[in-house]
C-alpha atoms as a PDB file:
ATOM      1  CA  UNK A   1      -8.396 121.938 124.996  1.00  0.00           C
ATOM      2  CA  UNK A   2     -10.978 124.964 124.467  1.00  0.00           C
ATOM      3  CA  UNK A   3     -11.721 126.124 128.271  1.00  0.00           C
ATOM      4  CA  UNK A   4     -15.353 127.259 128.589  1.00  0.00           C
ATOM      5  CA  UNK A   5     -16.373 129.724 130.088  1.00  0.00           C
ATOM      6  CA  UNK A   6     -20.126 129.707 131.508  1.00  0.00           C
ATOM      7  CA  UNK A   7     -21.912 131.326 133.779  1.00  0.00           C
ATOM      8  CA  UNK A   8     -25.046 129.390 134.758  1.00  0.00           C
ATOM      9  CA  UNK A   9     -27.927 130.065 137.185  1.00  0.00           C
ATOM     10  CA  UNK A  10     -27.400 128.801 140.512  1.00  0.00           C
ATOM     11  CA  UNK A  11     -30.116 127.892 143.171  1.00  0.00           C
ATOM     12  CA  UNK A  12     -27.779 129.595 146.239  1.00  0.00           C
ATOM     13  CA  UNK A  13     -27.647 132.802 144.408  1.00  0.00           C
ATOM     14  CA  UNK A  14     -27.400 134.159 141.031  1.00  0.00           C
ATOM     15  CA  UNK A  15     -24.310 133.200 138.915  1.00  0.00           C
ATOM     16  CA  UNK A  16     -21.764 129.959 139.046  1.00  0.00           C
ATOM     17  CA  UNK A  17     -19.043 129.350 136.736  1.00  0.00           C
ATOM     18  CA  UNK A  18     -19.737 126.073 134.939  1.00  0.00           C
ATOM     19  CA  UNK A  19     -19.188 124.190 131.250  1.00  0.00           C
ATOM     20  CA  UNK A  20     -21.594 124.985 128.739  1.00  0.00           C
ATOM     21  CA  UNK A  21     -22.239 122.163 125.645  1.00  0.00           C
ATOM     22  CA  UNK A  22     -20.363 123.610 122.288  1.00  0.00           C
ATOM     23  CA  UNK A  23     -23.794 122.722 120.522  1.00  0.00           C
ATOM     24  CA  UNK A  24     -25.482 125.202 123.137  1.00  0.00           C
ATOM     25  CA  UNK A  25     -27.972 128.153 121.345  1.00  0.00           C
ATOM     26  CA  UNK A  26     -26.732 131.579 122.004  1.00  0.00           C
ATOM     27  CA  UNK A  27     -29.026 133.071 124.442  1.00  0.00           C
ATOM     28  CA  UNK A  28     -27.161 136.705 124.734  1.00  0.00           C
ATOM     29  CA  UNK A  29     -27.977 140.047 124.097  1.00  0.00           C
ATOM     30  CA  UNK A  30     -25.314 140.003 121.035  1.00  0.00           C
ATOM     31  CA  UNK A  31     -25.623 138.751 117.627  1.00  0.00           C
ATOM     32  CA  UNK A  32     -22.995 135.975 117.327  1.00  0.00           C
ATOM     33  CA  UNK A  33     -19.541 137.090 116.084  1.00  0.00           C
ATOM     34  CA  UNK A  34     -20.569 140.413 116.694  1.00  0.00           C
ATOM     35  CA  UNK A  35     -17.648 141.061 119.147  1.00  0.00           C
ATOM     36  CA  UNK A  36     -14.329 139.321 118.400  1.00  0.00           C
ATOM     37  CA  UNK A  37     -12.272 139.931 121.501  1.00  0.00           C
ATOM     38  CA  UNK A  38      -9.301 137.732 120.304  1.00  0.00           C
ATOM     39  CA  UNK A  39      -8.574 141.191 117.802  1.00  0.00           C
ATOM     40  CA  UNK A  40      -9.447 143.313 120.342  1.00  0.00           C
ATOM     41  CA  UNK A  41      -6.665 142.290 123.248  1.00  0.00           C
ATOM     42  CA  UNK A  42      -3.651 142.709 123.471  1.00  0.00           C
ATOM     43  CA  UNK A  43      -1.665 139.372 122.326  1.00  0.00           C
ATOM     44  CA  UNK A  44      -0.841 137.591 125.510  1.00  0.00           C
ATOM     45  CA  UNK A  45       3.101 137.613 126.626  1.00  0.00           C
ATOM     46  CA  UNK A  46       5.424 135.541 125.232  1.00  0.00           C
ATOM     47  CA  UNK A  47       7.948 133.735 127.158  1.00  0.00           C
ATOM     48  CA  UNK A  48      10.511 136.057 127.890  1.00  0.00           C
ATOM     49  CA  UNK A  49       8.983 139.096 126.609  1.00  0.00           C
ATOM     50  CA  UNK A  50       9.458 141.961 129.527  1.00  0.00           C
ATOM     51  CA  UNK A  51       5.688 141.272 130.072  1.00  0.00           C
ATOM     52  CA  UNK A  52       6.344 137.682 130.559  1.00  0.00           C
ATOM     53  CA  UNK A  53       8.585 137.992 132.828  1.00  0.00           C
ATOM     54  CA  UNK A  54       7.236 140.904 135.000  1.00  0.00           C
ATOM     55  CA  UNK A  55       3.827 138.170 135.457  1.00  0.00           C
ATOM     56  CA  UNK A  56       6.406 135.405 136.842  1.00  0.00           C
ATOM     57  CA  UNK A  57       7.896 137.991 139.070  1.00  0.00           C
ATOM     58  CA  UNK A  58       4.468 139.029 140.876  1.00  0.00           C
ATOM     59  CA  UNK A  59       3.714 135.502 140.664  1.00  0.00           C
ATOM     60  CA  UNK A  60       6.617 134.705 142.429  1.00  0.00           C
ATOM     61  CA  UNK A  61       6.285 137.593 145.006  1.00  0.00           C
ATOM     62  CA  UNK A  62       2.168 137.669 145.905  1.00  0.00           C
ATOM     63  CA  UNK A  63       2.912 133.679 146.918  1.00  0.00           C
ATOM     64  CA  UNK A  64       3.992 135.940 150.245  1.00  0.00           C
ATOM     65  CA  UNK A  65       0.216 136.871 150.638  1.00  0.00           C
ATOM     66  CA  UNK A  66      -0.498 132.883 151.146  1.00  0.00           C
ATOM     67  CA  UNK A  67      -2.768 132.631 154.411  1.00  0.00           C
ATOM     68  CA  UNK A  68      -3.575 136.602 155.286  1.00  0.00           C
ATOM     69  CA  UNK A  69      -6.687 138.018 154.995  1.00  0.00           C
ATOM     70  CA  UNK A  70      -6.026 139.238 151.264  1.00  0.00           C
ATOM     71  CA  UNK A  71      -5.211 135.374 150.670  1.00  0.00           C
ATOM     72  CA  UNK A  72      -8.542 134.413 152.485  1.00  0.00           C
ATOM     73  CA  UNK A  73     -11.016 136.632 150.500  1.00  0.00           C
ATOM     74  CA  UNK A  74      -9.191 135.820 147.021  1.00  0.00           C
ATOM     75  CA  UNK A  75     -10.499 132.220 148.160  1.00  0.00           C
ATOM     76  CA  UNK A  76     -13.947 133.653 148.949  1.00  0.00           C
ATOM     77  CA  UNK A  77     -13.451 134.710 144.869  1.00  0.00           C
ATOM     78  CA  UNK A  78     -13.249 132.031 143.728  1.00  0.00           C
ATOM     79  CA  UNK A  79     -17.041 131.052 143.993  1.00  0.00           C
ATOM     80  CA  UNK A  80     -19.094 132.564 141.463  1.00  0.00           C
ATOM     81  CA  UNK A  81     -22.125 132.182 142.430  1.00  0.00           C
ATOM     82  CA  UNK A  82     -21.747 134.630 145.415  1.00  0.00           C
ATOM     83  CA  UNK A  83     -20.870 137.466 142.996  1.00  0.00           C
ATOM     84  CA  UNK A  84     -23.782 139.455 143.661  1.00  0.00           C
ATOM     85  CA  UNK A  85     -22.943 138.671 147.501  1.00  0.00           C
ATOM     86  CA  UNK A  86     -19.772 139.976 146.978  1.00  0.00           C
ATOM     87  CA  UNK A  87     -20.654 143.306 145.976  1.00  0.00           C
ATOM     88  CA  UNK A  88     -23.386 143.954 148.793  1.00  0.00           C
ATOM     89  CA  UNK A  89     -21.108 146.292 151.147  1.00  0.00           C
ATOM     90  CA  UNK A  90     -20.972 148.633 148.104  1.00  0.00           C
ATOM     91  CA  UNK A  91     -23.955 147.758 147.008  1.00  0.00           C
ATOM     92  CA  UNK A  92     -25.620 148.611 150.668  1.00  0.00           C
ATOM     93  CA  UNK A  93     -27.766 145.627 150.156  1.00  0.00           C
ATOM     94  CA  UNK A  94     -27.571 142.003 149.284  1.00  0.00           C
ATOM     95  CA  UNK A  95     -29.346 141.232 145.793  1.00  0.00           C
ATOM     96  CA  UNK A  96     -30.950 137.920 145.354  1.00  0.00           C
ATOM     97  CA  UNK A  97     -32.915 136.632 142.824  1.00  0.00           C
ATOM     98  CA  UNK A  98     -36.268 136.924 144.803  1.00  0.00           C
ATOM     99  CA  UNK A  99     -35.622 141.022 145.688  1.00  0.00           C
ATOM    100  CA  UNK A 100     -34.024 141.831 142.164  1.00  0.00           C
ATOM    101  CA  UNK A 101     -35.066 139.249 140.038  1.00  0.00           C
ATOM    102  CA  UNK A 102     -35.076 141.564 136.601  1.00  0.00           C
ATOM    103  CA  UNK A 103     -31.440 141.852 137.678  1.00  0.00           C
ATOM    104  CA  UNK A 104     -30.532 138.374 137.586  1.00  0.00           C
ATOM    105  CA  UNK A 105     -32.807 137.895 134.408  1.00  0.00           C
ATOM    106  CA  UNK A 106     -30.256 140.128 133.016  1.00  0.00           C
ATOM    107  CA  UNK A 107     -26.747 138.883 133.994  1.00  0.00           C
ATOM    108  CA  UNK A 108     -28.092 135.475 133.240  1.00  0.00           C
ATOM    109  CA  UNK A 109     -27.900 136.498 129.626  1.00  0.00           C
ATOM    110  CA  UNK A 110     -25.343 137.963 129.814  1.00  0.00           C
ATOM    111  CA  UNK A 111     -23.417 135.642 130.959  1.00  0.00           C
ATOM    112  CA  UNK A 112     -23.734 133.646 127.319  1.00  0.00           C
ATOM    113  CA  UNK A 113     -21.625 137.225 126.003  1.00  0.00           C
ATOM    114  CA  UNK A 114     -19.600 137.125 128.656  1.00  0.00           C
ATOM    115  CA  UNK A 115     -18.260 133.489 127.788  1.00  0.00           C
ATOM    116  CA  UNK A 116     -17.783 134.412 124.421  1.00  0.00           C
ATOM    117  CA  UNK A 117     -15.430 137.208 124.641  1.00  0.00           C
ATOM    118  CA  UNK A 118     -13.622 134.760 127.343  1.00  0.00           C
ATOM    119  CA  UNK A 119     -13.707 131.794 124.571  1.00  0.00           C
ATOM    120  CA  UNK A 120     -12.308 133.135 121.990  1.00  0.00           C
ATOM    121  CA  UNK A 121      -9.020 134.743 123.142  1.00  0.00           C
ATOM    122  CA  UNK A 122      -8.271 131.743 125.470  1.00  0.00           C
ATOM    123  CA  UNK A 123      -8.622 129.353 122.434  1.00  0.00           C
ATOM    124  CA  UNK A 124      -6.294 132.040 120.449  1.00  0.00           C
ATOM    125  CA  UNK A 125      -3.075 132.376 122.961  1.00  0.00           C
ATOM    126  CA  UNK A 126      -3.455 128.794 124.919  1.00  0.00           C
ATOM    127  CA  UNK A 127      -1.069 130.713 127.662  1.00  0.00           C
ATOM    128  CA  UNK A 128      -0.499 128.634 130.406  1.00  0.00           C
ATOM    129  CA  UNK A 129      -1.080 129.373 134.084  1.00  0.00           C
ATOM    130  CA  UNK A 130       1.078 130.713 135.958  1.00  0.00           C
ATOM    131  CA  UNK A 131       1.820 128.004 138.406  1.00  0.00           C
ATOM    132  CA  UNK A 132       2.121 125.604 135.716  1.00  0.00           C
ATOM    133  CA  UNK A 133       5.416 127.609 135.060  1.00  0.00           C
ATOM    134  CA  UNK A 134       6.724 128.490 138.325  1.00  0.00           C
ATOM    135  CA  UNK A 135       6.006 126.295 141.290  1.00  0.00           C
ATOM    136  CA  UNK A 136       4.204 127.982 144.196  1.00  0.00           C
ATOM    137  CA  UNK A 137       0.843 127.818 146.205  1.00  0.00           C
ATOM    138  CA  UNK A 138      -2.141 128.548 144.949  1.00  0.00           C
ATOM    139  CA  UNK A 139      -5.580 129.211 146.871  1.00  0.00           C
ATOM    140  CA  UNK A 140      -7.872 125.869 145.260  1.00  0.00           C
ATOM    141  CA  UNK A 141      -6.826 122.702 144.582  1.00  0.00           C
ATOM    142  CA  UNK A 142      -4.329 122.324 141.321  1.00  0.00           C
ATOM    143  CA  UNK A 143      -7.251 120.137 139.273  1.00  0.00           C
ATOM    144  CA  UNK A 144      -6.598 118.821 135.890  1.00  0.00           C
ATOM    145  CA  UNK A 145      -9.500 120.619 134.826  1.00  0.00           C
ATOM    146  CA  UNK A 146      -8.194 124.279 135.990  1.00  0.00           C
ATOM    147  CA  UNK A 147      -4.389 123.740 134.421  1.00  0.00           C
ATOM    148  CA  UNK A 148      -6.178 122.569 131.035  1.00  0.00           C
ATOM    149  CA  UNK A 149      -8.277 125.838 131.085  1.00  0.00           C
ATOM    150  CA  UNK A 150      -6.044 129.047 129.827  1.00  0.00           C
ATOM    151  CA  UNK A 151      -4.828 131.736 131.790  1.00  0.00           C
ATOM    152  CA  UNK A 152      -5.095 134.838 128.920  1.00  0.00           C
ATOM    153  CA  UNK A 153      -7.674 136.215 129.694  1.00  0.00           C
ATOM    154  CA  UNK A 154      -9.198 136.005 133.057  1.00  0.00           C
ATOM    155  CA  UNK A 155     -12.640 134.639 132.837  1.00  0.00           C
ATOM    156  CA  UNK A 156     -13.601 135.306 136.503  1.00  0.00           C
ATOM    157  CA  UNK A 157     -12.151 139.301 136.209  1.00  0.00           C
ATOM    158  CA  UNK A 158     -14.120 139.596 132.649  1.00  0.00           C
ATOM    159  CA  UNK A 159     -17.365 138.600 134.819  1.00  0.00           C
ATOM    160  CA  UNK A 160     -16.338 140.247 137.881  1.00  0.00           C
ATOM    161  CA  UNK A 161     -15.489 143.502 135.776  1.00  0.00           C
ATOM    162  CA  UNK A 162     -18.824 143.390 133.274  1.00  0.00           C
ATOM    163  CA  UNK A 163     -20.854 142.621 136.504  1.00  0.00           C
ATOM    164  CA  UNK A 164     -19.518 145.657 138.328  1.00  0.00           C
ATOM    165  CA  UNK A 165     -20.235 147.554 135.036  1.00  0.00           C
ATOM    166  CA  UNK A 166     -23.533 147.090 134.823  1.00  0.00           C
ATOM    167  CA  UNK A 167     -23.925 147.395 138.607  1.00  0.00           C
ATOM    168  CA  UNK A 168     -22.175 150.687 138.713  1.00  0.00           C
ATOM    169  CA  UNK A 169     -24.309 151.949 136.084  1.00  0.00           C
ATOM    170  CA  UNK A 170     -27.440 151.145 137.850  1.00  0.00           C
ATOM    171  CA  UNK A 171     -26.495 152.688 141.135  1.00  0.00           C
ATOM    172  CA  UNK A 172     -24.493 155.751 140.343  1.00  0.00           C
ATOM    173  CA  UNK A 173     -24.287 156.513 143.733  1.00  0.00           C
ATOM    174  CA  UNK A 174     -22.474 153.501 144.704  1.00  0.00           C
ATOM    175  CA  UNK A 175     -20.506 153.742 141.480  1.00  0.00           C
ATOM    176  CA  UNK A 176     -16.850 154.187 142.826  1.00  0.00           C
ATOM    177  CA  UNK A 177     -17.255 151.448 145.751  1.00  0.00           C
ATOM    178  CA  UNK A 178     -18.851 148.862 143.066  1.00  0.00           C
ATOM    179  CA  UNK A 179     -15.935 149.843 140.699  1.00  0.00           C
ATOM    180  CA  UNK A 180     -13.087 149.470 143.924  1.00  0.00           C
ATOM    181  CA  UNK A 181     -14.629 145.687 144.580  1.00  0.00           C
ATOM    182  CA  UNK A 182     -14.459 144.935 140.864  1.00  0.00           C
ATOM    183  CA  UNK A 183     -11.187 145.711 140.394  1.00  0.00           C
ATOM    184  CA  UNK A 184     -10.213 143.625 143.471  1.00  0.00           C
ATOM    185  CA  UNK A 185     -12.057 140.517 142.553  1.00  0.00           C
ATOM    186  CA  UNK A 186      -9.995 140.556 139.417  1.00  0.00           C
ATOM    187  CA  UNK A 187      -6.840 141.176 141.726  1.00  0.00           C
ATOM    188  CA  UNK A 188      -7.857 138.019 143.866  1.00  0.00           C
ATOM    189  CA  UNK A 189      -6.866 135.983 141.046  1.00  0.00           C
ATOM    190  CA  UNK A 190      -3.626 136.841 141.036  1.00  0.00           C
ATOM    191  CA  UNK A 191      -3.417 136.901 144.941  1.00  0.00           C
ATOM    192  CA  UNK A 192      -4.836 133.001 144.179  1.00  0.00           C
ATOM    193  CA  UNK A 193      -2.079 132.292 141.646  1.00  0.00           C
ATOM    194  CA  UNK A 194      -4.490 130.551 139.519  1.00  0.00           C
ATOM    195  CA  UNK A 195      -3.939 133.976 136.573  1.00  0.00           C
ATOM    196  CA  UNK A 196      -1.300 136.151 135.867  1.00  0.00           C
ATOM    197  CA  UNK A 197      -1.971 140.124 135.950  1.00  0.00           C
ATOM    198  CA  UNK A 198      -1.135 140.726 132.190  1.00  0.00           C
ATOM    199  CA  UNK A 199      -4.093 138.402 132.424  1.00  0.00           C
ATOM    200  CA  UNK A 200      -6.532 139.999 134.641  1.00  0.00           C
ATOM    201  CA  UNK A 201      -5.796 143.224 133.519  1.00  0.00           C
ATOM    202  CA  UNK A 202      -6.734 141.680 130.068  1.00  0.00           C
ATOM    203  CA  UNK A 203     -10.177 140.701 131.743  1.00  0.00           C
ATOM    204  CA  UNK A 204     -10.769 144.177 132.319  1.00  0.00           C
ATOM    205  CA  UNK A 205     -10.930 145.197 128.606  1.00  0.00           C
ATOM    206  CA  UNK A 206     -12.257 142.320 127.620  1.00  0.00           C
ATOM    207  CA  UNK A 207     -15.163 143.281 129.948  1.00  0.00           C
ATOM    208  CA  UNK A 208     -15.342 147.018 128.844  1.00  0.00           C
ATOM    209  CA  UNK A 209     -15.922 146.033 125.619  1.00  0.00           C
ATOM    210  CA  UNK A 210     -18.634 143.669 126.170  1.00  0.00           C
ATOM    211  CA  UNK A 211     -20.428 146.191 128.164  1.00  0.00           C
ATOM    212  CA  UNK A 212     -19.993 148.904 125.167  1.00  0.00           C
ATOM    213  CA  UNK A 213     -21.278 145.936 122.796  1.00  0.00           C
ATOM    214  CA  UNK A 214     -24.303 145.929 124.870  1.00  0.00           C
ATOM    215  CA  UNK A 215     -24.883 149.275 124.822  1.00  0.00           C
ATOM    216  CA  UNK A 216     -25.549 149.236 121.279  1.00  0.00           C
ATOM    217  CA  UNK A 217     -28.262 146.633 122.211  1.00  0.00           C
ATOM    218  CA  UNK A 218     -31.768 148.126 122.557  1.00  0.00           C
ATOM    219  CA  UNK A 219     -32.874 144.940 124.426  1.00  0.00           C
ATOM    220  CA  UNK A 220     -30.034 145.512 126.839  1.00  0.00           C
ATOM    221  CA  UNK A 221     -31.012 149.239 127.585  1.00  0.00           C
ATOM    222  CA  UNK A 222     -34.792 148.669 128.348  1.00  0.00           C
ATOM    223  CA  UNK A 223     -33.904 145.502 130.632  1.00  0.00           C
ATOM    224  CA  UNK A 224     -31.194 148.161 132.593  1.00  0.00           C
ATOM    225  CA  UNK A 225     -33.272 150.715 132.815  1.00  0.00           C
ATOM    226  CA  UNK A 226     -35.989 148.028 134.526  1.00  0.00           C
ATOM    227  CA  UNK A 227     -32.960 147.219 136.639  1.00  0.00           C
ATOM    228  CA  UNK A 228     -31.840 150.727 137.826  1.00  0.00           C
ATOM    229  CA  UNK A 229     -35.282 150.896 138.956  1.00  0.00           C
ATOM    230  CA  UNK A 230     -35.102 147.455 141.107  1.00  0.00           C
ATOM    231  CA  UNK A 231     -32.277 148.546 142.132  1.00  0.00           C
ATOM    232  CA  UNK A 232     -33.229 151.063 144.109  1.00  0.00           C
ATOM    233  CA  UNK A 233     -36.660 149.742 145.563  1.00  0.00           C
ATOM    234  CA  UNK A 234     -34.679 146.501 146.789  1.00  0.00           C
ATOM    235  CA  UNK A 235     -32.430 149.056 148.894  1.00  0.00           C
ATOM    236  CA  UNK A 236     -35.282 150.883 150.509  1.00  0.00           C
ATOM    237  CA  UNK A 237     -36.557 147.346 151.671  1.00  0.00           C
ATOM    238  CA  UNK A 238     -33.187 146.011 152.932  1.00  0.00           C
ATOM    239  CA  UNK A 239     -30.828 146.445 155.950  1.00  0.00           C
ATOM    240  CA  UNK A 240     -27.070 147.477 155.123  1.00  0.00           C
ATOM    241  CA  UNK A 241     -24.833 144.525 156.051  1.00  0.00           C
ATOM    242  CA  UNK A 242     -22.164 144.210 159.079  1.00  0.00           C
ATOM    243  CA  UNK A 243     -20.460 147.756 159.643  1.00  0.00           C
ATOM    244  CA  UNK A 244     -17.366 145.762 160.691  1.00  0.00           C
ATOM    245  CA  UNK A 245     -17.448 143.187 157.995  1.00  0.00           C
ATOM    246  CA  UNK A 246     -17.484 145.609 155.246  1.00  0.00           C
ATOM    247  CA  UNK A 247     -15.402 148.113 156.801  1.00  0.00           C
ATOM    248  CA  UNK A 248     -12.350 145.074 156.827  1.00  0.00           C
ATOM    249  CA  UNK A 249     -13.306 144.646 153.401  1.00  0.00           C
ATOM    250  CA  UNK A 250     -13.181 147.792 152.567  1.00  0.00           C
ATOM    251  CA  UNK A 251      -9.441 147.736 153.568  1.00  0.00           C
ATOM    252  CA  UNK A 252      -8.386 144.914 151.917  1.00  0.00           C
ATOM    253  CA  UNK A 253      -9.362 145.820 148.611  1.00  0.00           C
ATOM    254  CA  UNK A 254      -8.395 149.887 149.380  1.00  0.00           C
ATOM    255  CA  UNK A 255      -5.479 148.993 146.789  1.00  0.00           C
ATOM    256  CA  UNK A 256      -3.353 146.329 144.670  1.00  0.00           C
ATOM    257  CA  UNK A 257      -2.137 143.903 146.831  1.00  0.00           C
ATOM    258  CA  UNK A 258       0.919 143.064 144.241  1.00  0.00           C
END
């Protein structure tokens, strides 16, 4: 079964991961088929292969991180429509779609690129998760819908990566924070056990080459440029959040946790 990835505009915040309809109009900044992703990746591992089995072994050993702080923001994550939220202690501000609404304009269509480069290579490799092959804990409930969905590549580190992309493009001076927190929300998927890190680390390029696709995208430019600009006029109207809270953050995602 195809697992869809779709990220939709949500009332809360900005950005939730839901199903799109296979009939749905392409609403992204790219031409369709102008990015095949599935020839871009690396094939997923094989069972067996030495990258196979170095995924089941820090599988195996991150189930340790069950119930620590690491374990507890992985599980903060998993909610994508707090993305933007989750970048505010880089950021230095929260973004919502009333103070940076050219922003979410933006990652709302790019969401529809997003799932495409997600769709394509998922349908390709069919790779199961990894808790499907060795038993452990995981930090969301083991739904029928999630173990039908394929684990190569990560859907939420593609997002999490493109997002911090853009975001880190946009606010130069915040670039290597941004970057720090993107990498980690990819890393929280492993920490969940719900993707292998062959897998995230897949999500990463499949990200960086969306973003490069976009770039090529005059459309694109002109709506980040209008961004940069919100950017910065949201900060000069907004508090930074909790010194404390974002200095713990900033610990926990200082470096790999596996």
């Amino acid at each position: 079964m195809r697992a869809k990835l779709a990220l939709a505009a949500c009332a809360a915040l900005l950005i939730c991961g839901t199903s799109l309809a296979r009939d749905e109009a392409p609403k992204g900044y790219l031409p369709p088929g102008a990015l095949d992703t599935a020839k871009i990746l690396s094939p997923a591992p094989r069972p067996g292969e030495p990258r196979d089995e170095a995924d089941r072994k820090t599988f195996l050993a991150s189930r340790a991180l069950k119930d620590t702080p690491r374990w507890a923001l992985a599980q903060n994550d998993v909610d994508e429509k707090k993305i933007l939220a989750d970048f505010a202690c880089a950021l230095g501000f929260t973004p919502t779609p009333e103070t940076t609404p050219r922003l979410t304009a933006l990652l709302q269509k790019v969401r529809h690129d997003v799932r495409d480069a997600v769709n394509a290579p998922k349908d390709l490799y069919q790779r199961k998760r990894p808790y499907l092959v060795d038993d452990g804990p995981i930090c969301v409930d083991k739904s029928v819908s999630l173990a039908m969905s394929p684990d190569y590549p990560s859907g939420h580190t593609t997002w999490g990566w493109t997002v911090g992309l853009i975001l880190a493009e946009v606010d130069p001076q915040d670039a290597t924070a941004i970057l720090v927190r993107a990498r980690a929300y990819g890393e929280s998927r492993v920490v969940c056990g719900v993707h292998n890190a062959s897998a995230v680390e897949a999500g990463r390029t499949n990200a960086s080459a969306v973003v490069a696709a976009l770039h090529g995208s005059k459309t694109f430019r002109d709506d980040l440029d209008a961004v940069r600009a919100e950017i910065a006029a949201a900060r000069a109207g907004q508090a930074a959040g909790p010194r404390a809270q974002c200095d713990a953050e900033a610990a926990l995602v200082a470096r790999t946790p596996y």
